[in-house]
N, C-alpha and C. Protein backbone atom coordinates (compact mmCIF):
# COMPACT_ATOMS: atom_id res chain seq x y z
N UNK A 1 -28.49 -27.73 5.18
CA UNK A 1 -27.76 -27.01 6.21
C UNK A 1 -27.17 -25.74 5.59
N UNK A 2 -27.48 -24.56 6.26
CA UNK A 2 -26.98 -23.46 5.49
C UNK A 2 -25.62 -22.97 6.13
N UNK A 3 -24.75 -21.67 5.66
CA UNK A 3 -23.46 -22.07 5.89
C UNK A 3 -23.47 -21.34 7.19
N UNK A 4 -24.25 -20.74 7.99
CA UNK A 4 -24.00 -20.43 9.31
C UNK A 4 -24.39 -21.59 10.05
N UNK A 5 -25.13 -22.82 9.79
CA UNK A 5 -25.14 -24.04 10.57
C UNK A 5 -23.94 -24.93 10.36
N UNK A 6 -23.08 -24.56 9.15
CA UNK A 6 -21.93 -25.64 9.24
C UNK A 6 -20.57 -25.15 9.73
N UNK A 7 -20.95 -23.33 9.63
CA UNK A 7 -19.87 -23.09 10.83
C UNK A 7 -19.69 -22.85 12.30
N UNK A 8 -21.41 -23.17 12.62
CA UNK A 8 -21.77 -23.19 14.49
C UNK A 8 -20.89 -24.61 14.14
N UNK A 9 -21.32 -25.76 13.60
CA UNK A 9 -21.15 -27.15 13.84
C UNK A 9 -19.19 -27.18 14.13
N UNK A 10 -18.70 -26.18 12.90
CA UNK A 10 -17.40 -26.52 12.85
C UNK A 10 -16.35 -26.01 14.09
N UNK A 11 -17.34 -25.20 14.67
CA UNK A 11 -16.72 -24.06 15.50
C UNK A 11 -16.71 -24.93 16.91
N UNK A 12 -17.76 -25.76 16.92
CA UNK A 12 -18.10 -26.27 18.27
C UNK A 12 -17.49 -27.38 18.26
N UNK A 13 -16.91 -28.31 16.85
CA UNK A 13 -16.11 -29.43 16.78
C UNK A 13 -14.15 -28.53 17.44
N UNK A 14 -14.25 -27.52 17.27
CA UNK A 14 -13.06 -27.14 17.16
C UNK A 14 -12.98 -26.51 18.79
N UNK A 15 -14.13 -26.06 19.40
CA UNK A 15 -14.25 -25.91 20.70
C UNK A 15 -14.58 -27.14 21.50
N UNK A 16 -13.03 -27.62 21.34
CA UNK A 16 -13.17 -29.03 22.42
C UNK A 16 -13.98 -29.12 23.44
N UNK A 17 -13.22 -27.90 24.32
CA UNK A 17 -13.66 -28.50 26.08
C UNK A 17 -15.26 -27.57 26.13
N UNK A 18 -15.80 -27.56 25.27
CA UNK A 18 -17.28 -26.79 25.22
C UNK A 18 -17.27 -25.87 26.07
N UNK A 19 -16.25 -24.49 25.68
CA UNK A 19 -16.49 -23.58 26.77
C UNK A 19 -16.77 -22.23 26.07
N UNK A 20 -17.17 -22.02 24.86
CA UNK A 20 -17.79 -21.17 23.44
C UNK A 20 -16.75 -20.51 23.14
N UNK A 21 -15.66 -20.73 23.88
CA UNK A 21 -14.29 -20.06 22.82
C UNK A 21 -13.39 -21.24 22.36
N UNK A 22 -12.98 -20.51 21.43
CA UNK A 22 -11.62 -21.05 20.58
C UNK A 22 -10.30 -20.36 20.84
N UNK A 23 -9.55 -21.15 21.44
CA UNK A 23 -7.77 -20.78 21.58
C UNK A 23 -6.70 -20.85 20.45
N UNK A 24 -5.94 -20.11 20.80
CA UNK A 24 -5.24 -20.32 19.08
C UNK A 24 -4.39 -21.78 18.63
N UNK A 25 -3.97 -22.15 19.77
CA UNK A 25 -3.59 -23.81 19.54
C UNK A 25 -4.67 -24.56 19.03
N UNK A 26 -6.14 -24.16 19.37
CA UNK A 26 -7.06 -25.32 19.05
C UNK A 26 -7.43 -24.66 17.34
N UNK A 27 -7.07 -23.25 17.07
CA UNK A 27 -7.88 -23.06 15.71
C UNK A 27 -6.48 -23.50 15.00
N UNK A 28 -5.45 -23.45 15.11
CA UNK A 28 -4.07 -23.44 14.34
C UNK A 28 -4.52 -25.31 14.03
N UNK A 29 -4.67 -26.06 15.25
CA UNK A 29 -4.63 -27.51 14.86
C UNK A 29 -6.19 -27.54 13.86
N UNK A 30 -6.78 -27.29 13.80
CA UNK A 30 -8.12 -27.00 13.42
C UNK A 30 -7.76 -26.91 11.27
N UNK A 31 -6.98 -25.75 11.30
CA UNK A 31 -6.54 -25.28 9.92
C UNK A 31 -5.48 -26.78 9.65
N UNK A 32 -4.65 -27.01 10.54
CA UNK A 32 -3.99 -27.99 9.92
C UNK A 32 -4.56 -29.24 9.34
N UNK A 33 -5.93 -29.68 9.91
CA UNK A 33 -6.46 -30.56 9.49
C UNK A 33 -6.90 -30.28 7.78
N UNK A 34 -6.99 -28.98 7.83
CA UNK A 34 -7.62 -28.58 6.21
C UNK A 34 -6.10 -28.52 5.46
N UNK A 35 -4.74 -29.07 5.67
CA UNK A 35 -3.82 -29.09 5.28
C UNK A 35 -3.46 -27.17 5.12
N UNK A 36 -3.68 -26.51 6.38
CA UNK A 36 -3.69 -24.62 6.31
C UNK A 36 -2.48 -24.68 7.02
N UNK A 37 -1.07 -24.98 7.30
CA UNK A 37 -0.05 -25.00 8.43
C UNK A 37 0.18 -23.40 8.66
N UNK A 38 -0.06 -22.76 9.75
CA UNK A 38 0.13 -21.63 10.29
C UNK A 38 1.35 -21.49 11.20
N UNK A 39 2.30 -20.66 10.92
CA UNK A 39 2.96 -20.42 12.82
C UNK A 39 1.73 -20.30 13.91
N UNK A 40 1.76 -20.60 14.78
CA UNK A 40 1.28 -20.17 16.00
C UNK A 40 1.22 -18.37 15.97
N UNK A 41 1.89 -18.14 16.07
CA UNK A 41 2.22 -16.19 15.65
C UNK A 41 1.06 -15.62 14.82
N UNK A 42 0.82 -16.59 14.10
CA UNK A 42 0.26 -16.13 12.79
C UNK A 42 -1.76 -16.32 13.33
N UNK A 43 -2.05 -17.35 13.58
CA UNK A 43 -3.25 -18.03 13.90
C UNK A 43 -3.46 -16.52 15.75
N UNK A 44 -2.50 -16.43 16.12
CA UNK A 44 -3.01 -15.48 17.23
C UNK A 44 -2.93 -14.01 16.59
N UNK A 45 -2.36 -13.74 15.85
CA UNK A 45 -2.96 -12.65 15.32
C UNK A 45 -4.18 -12.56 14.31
N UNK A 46 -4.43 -14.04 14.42
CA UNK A 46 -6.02 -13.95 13.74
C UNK A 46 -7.09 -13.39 14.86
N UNK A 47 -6.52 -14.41 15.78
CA UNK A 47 -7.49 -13.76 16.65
C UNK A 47 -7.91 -13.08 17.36
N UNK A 48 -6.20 -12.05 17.55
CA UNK A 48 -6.33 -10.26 17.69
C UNK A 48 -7.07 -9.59 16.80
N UNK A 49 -7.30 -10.12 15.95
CA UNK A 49 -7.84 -8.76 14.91
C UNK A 49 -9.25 -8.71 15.01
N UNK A 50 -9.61 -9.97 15.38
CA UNK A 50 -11.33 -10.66 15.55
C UNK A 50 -11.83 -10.65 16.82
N UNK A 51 -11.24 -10.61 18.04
CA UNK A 51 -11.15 -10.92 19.11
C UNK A 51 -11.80 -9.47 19.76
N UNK A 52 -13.16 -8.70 19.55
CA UNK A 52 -13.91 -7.33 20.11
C UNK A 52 -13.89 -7.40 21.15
N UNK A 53 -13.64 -9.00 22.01
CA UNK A 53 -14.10 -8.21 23.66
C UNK A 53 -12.54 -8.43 24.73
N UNK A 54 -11.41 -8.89 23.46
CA UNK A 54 -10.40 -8.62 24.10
C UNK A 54 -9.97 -9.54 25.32
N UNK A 55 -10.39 -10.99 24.75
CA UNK A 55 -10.16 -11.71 25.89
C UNK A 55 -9.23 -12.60 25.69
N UNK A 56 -8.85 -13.00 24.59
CA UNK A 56 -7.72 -13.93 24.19
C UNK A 56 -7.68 -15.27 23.54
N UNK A 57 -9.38 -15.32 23.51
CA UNK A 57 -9.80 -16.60 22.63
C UNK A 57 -10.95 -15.87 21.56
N UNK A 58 -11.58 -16.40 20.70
CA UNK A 58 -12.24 -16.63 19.71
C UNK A 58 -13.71 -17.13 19.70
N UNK A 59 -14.96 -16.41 20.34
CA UNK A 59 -16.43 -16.60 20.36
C UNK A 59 -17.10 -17.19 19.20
N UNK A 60 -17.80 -17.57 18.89
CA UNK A 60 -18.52 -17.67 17.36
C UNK A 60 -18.67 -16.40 16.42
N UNK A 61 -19.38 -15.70 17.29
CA UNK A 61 -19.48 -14.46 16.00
C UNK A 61 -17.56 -13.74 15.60
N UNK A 62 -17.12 -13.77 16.87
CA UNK A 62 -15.80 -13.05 16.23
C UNK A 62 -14.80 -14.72 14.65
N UNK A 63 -15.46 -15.66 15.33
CA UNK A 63 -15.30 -17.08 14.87
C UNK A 63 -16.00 -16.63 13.01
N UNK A 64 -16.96 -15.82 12.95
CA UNK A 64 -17.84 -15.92 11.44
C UNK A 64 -17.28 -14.89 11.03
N UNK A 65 -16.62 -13.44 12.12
CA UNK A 65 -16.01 -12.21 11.04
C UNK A 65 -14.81 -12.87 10.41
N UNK A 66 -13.99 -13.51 11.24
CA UNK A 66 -12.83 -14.48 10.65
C UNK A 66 -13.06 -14.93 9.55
N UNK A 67 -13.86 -15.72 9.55
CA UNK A 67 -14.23 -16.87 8.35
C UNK A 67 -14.66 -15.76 6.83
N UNK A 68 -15.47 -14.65 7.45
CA UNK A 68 -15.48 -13.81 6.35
C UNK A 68 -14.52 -13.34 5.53
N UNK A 69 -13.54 -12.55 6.55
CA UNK A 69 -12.29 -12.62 5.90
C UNK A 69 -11.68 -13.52 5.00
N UNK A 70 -10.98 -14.46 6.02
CA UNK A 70 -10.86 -15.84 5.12
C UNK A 70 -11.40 -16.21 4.11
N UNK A 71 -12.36 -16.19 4.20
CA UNK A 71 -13.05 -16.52 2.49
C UNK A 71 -12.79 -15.57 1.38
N UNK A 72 -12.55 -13.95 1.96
CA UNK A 72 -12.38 -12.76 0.79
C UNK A 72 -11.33 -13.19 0.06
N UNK A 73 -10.15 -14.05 1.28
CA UNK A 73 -8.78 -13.95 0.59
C UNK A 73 -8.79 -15.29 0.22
N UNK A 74 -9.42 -15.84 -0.07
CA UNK A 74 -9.17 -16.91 -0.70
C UNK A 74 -9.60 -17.01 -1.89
N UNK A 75 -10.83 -16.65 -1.33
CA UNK A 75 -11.27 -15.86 -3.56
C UNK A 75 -10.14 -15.42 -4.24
N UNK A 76 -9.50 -14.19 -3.33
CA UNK A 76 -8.83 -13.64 -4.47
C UNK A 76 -8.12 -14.58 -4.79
N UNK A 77 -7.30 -15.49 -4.03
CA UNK A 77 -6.46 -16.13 -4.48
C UNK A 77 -6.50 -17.02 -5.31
N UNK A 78 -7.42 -17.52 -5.28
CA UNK A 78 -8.11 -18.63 -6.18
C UNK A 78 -8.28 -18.20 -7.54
N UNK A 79 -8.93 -16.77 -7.39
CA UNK A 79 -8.61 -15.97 -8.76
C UNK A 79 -7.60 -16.14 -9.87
N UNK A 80 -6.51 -15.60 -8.88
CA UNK A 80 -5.37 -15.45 -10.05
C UNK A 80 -4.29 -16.72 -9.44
N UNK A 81 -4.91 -17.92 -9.09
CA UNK A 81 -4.33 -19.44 -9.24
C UNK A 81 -4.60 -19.63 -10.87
N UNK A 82 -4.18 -18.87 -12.19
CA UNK A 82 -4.68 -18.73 -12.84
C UNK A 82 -4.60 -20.85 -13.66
N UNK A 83 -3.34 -20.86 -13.31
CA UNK A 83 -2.87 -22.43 -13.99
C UNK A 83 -3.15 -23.26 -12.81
N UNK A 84 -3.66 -22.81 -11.57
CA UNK A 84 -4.41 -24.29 -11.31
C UNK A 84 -3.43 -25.02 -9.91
N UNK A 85 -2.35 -24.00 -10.03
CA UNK A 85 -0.94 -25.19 -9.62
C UNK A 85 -0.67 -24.80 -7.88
N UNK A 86 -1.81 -23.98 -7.42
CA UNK A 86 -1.62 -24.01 -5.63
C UNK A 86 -0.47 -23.18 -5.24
N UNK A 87 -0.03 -21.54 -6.42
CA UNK A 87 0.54 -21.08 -5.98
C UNK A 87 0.70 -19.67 -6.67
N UNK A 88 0.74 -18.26 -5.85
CA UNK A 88 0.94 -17.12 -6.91
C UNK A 88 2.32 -16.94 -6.63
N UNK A 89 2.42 -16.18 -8.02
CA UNK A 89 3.81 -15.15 -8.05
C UNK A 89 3.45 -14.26 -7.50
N UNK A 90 4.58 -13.49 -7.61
CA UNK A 90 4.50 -11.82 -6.67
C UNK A 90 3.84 -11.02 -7.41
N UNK A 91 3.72 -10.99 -8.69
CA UNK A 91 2.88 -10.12 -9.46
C UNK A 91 1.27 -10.53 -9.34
N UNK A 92 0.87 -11.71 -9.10
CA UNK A 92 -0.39 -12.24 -8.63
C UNK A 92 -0.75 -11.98 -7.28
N UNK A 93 0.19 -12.32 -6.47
CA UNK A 93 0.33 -11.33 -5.56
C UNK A 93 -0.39 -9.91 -5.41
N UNK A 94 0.40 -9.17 -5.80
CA UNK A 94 0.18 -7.86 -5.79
C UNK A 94 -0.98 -7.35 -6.68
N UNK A 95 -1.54 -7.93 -7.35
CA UNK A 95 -2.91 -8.26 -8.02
C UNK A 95 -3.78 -8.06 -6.96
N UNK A 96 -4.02 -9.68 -6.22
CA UNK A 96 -4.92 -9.80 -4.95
C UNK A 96 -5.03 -8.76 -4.04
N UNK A 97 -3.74 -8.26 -3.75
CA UNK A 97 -3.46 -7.06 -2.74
C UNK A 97 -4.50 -5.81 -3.20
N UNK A 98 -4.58 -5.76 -4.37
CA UNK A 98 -4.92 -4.61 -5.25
C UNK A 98 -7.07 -5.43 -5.06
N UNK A 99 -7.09 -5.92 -5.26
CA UNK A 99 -8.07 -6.79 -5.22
C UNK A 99 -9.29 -6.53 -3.78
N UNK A 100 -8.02 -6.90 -2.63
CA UNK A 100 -8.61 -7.04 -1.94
C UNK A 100 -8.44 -5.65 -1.20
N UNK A 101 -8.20 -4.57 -1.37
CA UNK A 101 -8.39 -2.93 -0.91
C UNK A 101 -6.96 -2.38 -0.24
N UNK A 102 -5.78 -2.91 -0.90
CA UNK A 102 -4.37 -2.70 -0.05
C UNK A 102 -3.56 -1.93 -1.36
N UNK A 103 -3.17 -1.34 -1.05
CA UNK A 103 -2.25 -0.65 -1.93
C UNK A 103 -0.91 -0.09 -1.12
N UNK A 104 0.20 -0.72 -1.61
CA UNK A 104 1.59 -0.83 -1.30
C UNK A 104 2.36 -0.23 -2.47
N UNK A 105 3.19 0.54 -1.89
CA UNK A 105 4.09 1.11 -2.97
C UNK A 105 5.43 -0.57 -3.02
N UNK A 106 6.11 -0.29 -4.06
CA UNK A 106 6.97 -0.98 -4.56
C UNK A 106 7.85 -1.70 -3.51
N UNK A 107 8.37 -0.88 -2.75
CA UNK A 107 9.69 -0.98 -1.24
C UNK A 107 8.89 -1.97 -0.52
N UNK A 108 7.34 -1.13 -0.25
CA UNK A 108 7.01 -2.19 0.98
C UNK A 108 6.11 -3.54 0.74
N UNK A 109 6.04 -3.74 -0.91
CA UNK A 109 5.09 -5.22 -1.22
C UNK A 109 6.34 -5.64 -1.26
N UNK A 110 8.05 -5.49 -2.19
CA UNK A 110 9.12 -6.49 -2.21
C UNK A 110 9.04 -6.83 -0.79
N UNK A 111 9.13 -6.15 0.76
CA UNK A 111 9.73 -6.33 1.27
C UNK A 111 8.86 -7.83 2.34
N UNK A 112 7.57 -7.05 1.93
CA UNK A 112 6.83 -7.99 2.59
C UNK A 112 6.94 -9.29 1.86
N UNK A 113 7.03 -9.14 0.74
CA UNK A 113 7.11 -10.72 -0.39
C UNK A 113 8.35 -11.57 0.50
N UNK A 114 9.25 -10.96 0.71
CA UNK A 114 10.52 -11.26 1.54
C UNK A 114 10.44 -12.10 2.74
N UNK A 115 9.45 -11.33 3.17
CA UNK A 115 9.04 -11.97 4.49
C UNK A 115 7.83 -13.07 4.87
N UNK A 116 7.52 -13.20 3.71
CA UNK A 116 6.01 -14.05 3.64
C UNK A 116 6.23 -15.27 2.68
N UNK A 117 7.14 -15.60 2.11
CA UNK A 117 7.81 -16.27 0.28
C UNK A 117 8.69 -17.24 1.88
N UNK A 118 8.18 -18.27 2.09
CA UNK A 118 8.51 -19.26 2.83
C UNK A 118 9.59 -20.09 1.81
N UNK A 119 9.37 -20.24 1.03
CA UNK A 119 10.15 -21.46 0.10
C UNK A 119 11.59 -20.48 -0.63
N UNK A 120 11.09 -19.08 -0.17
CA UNK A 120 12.09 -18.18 -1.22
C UNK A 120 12.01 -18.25 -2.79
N UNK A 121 11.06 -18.71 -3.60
CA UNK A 121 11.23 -19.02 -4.77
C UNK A 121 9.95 -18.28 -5.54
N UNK A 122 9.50 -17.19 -4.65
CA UNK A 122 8.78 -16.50 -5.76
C UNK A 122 7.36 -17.14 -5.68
N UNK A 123 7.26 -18.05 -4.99
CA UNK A 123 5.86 -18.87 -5.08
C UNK A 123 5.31 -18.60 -3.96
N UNK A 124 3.69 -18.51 -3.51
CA UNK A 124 3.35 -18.08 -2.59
C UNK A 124 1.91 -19.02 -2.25
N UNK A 125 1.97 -20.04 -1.77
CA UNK A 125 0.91 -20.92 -1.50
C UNK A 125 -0.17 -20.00 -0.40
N UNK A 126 -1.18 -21.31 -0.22
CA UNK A 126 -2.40 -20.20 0.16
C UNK A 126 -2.15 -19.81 1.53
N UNK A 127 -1.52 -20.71 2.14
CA UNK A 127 -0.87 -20.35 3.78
C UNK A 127 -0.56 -19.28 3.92
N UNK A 128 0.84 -18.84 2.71
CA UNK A 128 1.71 -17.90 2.82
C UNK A 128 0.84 -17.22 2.21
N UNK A 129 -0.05 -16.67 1.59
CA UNK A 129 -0.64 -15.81 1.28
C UNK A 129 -1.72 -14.97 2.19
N UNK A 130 -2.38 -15.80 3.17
CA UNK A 130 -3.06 -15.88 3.64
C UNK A 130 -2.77 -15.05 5.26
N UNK A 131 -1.16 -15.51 5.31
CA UNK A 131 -0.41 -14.98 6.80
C UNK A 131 -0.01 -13.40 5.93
N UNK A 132 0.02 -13.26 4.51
CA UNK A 132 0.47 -11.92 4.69
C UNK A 132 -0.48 -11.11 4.26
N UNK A 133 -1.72 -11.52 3.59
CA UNK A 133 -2.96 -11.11 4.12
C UNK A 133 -3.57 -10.44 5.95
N UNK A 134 -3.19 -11.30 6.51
CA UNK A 134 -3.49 -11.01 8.15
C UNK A 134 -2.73 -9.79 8.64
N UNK A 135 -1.41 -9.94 7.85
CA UNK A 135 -0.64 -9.09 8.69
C UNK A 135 -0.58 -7.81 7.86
N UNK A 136 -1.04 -8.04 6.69
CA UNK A 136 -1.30 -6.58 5.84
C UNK A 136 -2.41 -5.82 7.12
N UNK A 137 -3.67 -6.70 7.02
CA UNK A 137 -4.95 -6.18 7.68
C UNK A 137 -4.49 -5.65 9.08
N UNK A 138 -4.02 -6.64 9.22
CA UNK A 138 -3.28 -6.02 11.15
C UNK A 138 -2.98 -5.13 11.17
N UNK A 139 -2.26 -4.96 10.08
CA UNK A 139 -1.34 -3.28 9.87
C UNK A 139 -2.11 -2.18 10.03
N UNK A 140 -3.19 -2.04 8.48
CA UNK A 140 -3.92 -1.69 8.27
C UNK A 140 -4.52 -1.11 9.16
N UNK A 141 -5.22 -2.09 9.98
CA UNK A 141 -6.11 -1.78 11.22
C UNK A 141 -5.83 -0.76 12.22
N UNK A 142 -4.09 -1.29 12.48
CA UNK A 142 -3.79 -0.58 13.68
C UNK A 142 -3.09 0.74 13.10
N UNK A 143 -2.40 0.93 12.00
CA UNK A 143 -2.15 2.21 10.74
C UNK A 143 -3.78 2.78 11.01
N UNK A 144 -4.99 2.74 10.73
CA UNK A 144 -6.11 3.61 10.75
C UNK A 144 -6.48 4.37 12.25
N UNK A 145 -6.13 3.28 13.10
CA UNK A 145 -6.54 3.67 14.26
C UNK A 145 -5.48 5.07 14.74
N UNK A 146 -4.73 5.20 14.28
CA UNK A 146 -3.42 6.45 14.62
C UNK A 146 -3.78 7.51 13.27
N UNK A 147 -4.61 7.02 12.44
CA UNK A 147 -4.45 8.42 11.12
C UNK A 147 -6.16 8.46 11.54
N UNK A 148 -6.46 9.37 12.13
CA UNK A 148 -7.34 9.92 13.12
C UNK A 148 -8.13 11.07 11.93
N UNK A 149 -7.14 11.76 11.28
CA UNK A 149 -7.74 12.34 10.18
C UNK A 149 -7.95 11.80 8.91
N UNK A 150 -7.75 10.49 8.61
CA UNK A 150 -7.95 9.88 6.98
C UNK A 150 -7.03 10.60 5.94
N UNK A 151 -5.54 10.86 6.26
CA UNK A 151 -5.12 11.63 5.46
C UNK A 151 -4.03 10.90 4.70
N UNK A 152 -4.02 9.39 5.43
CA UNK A 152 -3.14 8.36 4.70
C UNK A 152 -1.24 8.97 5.95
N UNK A 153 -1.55 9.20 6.64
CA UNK A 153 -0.22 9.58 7.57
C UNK A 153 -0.37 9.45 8.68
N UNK A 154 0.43 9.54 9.51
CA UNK A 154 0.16 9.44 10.87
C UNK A 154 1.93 9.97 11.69
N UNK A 155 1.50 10.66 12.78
CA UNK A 155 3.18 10.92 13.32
C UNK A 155 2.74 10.28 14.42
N UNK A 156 3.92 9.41 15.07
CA UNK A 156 4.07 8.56 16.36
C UNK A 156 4.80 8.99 17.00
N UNK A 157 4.88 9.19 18.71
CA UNK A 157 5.69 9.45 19.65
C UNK A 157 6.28 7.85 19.51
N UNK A 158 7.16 8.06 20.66
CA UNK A 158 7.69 6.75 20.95
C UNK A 158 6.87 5.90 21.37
N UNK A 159 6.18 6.12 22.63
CA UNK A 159 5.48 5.25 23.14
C UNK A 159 4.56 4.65 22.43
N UNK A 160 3.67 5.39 20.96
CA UNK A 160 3.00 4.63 20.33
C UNK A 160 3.62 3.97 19.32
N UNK A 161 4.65 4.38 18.85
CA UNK A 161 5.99 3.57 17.84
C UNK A 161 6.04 1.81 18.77
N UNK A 162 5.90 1.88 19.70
CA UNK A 162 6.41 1.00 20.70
C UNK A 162 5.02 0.10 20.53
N UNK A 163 3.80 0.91 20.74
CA UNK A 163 2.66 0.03 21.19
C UNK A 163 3.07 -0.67 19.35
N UNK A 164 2.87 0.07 18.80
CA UNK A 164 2.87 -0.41 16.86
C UNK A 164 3.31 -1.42 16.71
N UNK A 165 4.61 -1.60 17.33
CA UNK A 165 5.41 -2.70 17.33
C UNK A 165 4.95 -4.15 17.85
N UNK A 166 4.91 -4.13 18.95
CA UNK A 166 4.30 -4.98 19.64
C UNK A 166 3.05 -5.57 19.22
N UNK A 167 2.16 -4.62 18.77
CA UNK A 167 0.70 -4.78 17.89
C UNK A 167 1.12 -5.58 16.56
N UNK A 168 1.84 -5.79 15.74
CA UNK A 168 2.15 -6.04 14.80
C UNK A 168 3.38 -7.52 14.56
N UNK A 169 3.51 -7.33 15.38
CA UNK A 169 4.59 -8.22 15.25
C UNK A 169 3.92 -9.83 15.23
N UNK A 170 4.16 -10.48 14.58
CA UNK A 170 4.03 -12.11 14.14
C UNK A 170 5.18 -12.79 14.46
């Protein structure tokens, strides 16, 4: 079985009522079985970011760009799990970040560490790594779509300050 047959199989175990989408309650319970505990917040902005035709659930193919993802960041993480122990520091951290095509000045990786460091102790399991992975990319995503010229800037009226917000928020 190759790995696009074990993720039709997994996708369609996880699409209960056989209707070819996935809802974010059914992928959030889905990860929990793999011991992945997500907010709810977190698992629907997976599937904003994946979600091309804008409907509010999760198809197969937007179901395999996911999983692509997912797998990038788990490499990295797995990477610099250098001792084995199911958890980075912030400097491993910011490694992966670097790793996986994100570059944060100093202010805004502490701040995000802040906000993603569930236990507060500097340790960052694959969950928590994984939710600030999403919400880096989210950023990312919706940060490119406003810097129209690739110049790394962007100026916002209100109203798109507003959409930003809303877009982003977990």
């Amino acid at each position: 079985m190759d790995n696009s047959d074990v993720l039709r199989e997994w996708f369609q175990r996880v699409d209960s009522n056989s209707t070819g989408n996935i809802t974010a309650p059914q992928l959030k319970s889905a990860f929990a079985v793999g011991n992945l505990e997500f907010p709810l917040s977190i698992v629907q902005q997976m599937i904003r970011m994946y979600d091309f035709d804008r409907n509010g659930t999760m198809n197969f193919e937007e179901f395999v760009a996911l999983n692509k993802f997912l797998l990038k960041v788990q490499n990295a993480f797995s990477s610099l799990d250098r001792r084995g122990l199911g958890f980075l520091t912030p400097d491993d951290v910011y490694e992966a970040l670097v790793k996986l095509g994100f570059s944060l000045d100093s202010p805004a990786f502490y701040t995000l560490c802040e906000s993603f460091d569930q236990t507060k102790k500097g340790m960052f399991r694959l969950d928590d790594f994984i939710s600030l992975c999403i919400f880096v990319q989210s950023a990312s995503n919706l940060f490119n779509s406003f810097d129209t010229s690739k110049q790394g800037r962007v100026s916002l009226d209100f109203n798109q300050f507003v959409y930003c917000t809303a877009n982003c928020r977990i």
